[in-house]
N, C-alpha and C. Protein backbone atom coordinates (compact mmCIF):
# COMPACT_ATOMS: atom_id res chain seq x y z
N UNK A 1 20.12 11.12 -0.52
CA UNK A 1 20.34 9.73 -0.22
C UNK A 1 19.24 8.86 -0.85
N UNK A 2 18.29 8.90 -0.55
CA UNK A 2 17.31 8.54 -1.27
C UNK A 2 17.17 8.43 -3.28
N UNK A 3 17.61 9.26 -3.42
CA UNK A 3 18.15 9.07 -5.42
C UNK A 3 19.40 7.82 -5.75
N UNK A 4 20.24 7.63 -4.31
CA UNK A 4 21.02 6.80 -4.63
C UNK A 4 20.48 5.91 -4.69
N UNK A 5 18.93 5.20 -3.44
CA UNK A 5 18.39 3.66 -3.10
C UNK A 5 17.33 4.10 -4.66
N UNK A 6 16.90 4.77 -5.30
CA UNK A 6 15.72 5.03 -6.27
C UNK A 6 16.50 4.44 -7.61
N UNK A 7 18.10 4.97 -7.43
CA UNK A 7 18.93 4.20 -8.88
C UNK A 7 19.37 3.05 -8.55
N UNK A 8 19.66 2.34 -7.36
CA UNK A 8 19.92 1.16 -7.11
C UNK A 8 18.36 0.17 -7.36
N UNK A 9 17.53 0.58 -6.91
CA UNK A 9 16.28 -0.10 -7.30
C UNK A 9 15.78 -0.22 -8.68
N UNK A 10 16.24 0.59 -9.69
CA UNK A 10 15.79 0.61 -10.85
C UNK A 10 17.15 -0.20 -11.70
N UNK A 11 18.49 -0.34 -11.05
CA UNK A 11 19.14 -0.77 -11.89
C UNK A 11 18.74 -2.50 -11.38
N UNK A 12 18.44 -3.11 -10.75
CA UNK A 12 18.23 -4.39 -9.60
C UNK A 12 16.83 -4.56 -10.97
N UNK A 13 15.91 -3.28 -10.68
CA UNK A 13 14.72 -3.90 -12.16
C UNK A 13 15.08 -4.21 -13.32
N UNK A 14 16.36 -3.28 -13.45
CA UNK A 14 16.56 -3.79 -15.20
C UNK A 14 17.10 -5.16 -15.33
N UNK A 15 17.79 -5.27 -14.08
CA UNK A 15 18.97 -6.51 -14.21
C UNK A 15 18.01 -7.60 -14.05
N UNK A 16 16.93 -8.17 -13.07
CA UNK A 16 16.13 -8.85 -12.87
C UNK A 16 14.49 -9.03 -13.64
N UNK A 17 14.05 -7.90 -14.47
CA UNK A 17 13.17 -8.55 -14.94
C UNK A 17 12.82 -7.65 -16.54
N UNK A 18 12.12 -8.10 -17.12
CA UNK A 18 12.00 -7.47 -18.90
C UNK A 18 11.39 -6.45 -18.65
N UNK A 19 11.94 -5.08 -19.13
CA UNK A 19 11.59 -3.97 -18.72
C UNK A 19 10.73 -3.38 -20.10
N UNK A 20 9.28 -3.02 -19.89
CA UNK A 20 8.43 -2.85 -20.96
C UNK A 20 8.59 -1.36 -21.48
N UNK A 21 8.65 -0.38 -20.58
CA UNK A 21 9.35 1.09 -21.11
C UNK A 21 9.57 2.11 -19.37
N UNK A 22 10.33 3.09 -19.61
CA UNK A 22 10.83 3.57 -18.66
C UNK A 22 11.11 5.40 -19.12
N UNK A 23 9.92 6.07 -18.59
CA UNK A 23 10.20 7.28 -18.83
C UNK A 23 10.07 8.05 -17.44
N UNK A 24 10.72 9.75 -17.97
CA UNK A 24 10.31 10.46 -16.96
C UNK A 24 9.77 11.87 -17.44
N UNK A 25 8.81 12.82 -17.00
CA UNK A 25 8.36 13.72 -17.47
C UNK A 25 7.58 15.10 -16.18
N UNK A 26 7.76 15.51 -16.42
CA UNK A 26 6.81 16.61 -15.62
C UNK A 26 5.84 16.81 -15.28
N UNK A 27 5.45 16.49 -14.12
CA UNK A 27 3.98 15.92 -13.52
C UNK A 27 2.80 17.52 -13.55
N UNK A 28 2.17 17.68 -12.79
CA UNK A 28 1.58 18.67 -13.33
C UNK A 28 0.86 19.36 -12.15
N UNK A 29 2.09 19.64 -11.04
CA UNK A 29 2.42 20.74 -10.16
C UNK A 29 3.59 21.69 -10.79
N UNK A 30 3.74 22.91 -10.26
CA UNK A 30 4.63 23.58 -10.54
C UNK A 30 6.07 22.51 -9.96
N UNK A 31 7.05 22.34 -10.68
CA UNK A 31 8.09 21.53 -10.03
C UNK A 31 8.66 20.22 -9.86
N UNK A 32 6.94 19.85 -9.95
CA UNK A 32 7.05 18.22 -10.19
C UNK A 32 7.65 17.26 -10.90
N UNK A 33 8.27 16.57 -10.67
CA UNK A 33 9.36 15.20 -11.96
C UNK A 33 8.46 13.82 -11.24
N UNK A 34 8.11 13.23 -12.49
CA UNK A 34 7.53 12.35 -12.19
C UNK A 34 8.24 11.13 -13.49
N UNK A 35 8.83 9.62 -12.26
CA UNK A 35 9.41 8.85 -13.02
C UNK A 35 8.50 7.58 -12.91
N UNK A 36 8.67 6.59 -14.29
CA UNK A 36 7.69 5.62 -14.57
C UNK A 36 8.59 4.89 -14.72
N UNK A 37 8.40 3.16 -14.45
CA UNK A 37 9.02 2.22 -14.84
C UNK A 37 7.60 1.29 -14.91
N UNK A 38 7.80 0.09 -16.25
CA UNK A 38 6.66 -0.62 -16.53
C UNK A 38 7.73 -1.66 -16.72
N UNK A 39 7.46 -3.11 -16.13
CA UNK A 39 8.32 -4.13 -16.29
C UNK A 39 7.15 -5.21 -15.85
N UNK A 40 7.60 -6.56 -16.19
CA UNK A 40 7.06 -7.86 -15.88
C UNK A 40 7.67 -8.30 -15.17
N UNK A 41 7.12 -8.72 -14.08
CA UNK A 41 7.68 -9.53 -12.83
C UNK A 41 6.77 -10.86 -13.01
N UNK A 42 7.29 -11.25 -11.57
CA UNK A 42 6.77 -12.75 -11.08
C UNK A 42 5.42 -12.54 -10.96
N UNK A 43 4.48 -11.11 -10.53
CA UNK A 43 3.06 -11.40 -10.24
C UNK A 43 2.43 -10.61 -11.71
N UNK A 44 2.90 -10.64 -12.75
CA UNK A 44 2.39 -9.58 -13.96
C UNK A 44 2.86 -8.81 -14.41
N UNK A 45 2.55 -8.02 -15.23
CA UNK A 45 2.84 -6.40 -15.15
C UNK A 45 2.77 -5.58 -14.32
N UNK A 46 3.65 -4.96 -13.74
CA UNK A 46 3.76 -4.23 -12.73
C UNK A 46 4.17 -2.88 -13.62
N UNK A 47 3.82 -1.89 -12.39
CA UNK A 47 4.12 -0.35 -12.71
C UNK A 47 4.48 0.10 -11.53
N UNK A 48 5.87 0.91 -11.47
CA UNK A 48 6.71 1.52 -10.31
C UNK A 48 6.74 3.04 -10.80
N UNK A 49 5.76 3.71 -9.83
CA UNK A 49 5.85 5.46 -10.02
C UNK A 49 6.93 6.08 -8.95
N UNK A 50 8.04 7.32 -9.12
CA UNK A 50 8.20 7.75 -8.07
C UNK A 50 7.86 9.33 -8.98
N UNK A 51 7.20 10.11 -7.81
CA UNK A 51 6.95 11.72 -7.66
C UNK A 51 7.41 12.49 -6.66
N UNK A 52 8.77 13.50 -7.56
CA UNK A 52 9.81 14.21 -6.76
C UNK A 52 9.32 15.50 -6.78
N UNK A 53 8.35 16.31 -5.81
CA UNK A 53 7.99 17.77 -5.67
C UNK A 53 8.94 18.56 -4.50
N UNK A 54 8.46 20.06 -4.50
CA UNK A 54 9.09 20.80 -3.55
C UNK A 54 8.17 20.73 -2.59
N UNK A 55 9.08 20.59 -1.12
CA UNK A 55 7.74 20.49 -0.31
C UNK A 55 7.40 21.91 0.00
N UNK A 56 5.82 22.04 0.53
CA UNK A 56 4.66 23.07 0.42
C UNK A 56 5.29 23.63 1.94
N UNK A 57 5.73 24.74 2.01
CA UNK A 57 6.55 25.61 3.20
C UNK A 57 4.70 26.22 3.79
N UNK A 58 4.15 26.50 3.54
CA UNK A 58 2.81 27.59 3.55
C UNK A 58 2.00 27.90 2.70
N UNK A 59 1.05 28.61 3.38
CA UNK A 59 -0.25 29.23 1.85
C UNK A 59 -0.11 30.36 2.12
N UNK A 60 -0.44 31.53 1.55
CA UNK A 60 -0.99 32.80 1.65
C UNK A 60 -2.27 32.90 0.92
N UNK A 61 -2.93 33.38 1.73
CA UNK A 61 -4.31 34.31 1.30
C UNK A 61 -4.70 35.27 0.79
N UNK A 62 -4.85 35.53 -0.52
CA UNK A 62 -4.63 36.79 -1.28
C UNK A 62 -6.30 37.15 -1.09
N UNK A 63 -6.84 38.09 -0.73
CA UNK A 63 -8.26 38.76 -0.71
C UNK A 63 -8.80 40.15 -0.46
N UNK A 64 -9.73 40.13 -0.95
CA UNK A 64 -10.22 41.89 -0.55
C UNK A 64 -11.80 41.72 -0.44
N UNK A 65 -11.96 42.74 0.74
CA UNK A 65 -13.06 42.85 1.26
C UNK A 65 -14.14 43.07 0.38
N UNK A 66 -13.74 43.62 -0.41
CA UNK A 66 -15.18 44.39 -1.65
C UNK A 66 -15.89 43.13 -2.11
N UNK A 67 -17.25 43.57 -2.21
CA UNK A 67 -18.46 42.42 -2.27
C UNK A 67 -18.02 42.13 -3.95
N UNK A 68 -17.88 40.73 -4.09
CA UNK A 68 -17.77 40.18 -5.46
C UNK A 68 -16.27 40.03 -5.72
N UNK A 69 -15.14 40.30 -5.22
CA UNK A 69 -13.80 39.77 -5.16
C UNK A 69 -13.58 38.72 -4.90
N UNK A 70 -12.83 38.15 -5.59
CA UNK A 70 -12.39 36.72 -5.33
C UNK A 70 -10.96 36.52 -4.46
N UNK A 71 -10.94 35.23 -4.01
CA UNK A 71 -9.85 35.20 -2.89
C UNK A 71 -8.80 34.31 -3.76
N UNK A 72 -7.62 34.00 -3.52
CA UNK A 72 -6.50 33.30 -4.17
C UNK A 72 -5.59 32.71 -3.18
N UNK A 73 -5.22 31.40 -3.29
CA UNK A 73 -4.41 30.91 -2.64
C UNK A 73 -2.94 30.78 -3.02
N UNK A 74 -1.65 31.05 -2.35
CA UNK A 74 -1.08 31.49 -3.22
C UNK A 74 0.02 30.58 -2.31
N UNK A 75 0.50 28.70 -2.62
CA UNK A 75 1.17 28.02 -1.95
C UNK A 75 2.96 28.58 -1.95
N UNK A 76 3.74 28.78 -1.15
CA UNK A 76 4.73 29.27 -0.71
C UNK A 76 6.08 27.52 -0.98
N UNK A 77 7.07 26.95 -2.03
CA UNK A 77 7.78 25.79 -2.04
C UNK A 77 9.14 26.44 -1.53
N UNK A 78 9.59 25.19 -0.71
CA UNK A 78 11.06 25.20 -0.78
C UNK A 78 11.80 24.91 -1.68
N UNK A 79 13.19 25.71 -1.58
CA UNK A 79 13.95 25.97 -2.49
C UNK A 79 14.93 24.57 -2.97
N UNK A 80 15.13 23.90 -1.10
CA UNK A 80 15.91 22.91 -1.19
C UNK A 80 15.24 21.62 -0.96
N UNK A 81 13.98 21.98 -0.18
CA UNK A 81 13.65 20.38 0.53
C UNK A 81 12.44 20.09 -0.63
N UNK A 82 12.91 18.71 -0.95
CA UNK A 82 11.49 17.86 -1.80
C UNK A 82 10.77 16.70 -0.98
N UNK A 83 10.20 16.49 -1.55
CA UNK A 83 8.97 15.24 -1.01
C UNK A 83 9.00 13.78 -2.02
N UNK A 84 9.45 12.92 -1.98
CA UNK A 84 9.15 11.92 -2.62
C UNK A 84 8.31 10.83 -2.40
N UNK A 85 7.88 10.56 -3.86
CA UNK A 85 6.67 9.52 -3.15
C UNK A 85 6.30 8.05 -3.76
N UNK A 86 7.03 6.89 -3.49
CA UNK A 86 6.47 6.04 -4.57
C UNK A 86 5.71 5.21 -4.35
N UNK A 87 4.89 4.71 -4.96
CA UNK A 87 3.91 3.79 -6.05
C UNK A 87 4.01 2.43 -6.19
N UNK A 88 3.23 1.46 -6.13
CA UNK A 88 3.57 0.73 -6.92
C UNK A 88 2.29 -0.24 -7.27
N UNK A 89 2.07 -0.23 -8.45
CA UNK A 89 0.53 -0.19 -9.40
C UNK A 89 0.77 -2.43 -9.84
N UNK A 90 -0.23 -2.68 -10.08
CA UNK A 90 -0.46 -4.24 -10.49
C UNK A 90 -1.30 -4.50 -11.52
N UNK A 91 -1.06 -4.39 -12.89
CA UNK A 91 -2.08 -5.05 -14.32
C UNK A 91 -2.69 -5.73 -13.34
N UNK A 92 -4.38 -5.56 -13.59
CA UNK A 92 -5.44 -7.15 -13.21
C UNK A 92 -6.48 -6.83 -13.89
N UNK A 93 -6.80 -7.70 -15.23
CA UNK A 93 -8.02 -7.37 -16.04
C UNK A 93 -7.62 -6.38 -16.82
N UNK A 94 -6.63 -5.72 -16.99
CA UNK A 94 -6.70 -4.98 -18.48
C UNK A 94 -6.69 -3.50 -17.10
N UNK A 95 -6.42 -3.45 -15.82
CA UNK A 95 -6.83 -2.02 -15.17
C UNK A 95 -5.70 -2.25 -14.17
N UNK A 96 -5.46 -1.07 -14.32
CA UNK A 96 -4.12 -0.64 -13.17
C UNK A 96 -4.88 -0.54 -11.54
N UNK A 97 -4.36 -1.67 -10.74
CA UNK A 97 -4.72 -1.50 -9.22
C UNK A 97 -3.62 -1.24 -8.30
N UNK A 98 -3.33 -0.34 -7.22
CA UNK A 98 -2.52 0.22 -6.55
C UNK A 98 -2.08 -1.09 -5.54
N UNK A 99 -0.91 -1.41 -5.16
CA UNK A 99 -0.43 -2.79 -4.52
C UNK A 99 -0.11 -1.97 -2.80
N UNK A 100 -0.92 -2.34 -1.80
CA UNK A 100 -0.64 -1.84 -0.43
C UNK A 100 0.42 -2.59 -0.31
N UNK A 101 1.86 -1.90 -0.17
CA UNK A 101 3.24 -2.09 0.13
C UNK A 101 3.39 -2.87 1.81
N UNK A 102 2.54 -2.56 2.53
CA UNK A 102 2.28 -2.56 4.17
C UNK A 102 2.23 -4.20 4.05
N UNK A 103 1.20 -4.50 3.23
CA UNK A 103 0.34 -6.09 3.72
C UNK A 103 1.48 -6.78 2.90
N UNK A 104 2.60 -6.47 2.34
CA UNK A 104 3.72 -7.20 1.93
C UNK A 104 4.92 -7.92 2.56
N UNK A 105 4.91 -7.05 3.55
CA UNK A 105 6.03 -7.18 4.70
C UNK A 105 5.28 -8.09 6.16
């Protein structure tokens, strides 16, 4: 449900404001899709991230007792359930600042 309000929001950006580029690529967890939209609005350049991972089910602890072994963490993803997460960044001065979504509403 959520991919349907993520394509309704991005088609509402294209239709409403000059869209500067729009990619998506593989973030850099095992799994990760990570989508970018860069457009000009009413307050600047704006930047809209969303990051679609598997969510983290557990860890396992890989280790052995022997002096000088190293230990390994070894995170356990679901197959079906993801985590999404979006963003939303503000040009000021030439530097990307993160926009608290909260103090908007």
């Amino acid at each position: 449900m959520f991919e349907e309000k993520w394509q309704q929001l991005i088609g509402r950006i294209k239709d409403d404001f000059s869209v500067l580029s729009h990619q998506q690529k593989d973030g850099e967890y095992e799994g990760e899709k990570v989508e970018e939209i860069v457009f000009q609005g009413p307050a600047g350049e704006m930047k809209l991230i969303r990051t679609v991972k598997p969510r983290v089910l557990g860890e396992k602890t890989k280790y052995s007792n022997r002096i000088g072994s190293t230990t390994a963490i070894e995170k356990i993803y679901s197959d079906t359930e993801t985590v999404d997460t979006v963003k939303l960044w503000r040009e000021q001065n030439g530097e990307w600042s993160e926009v608290d979504v909260n103090r908007l509403f």
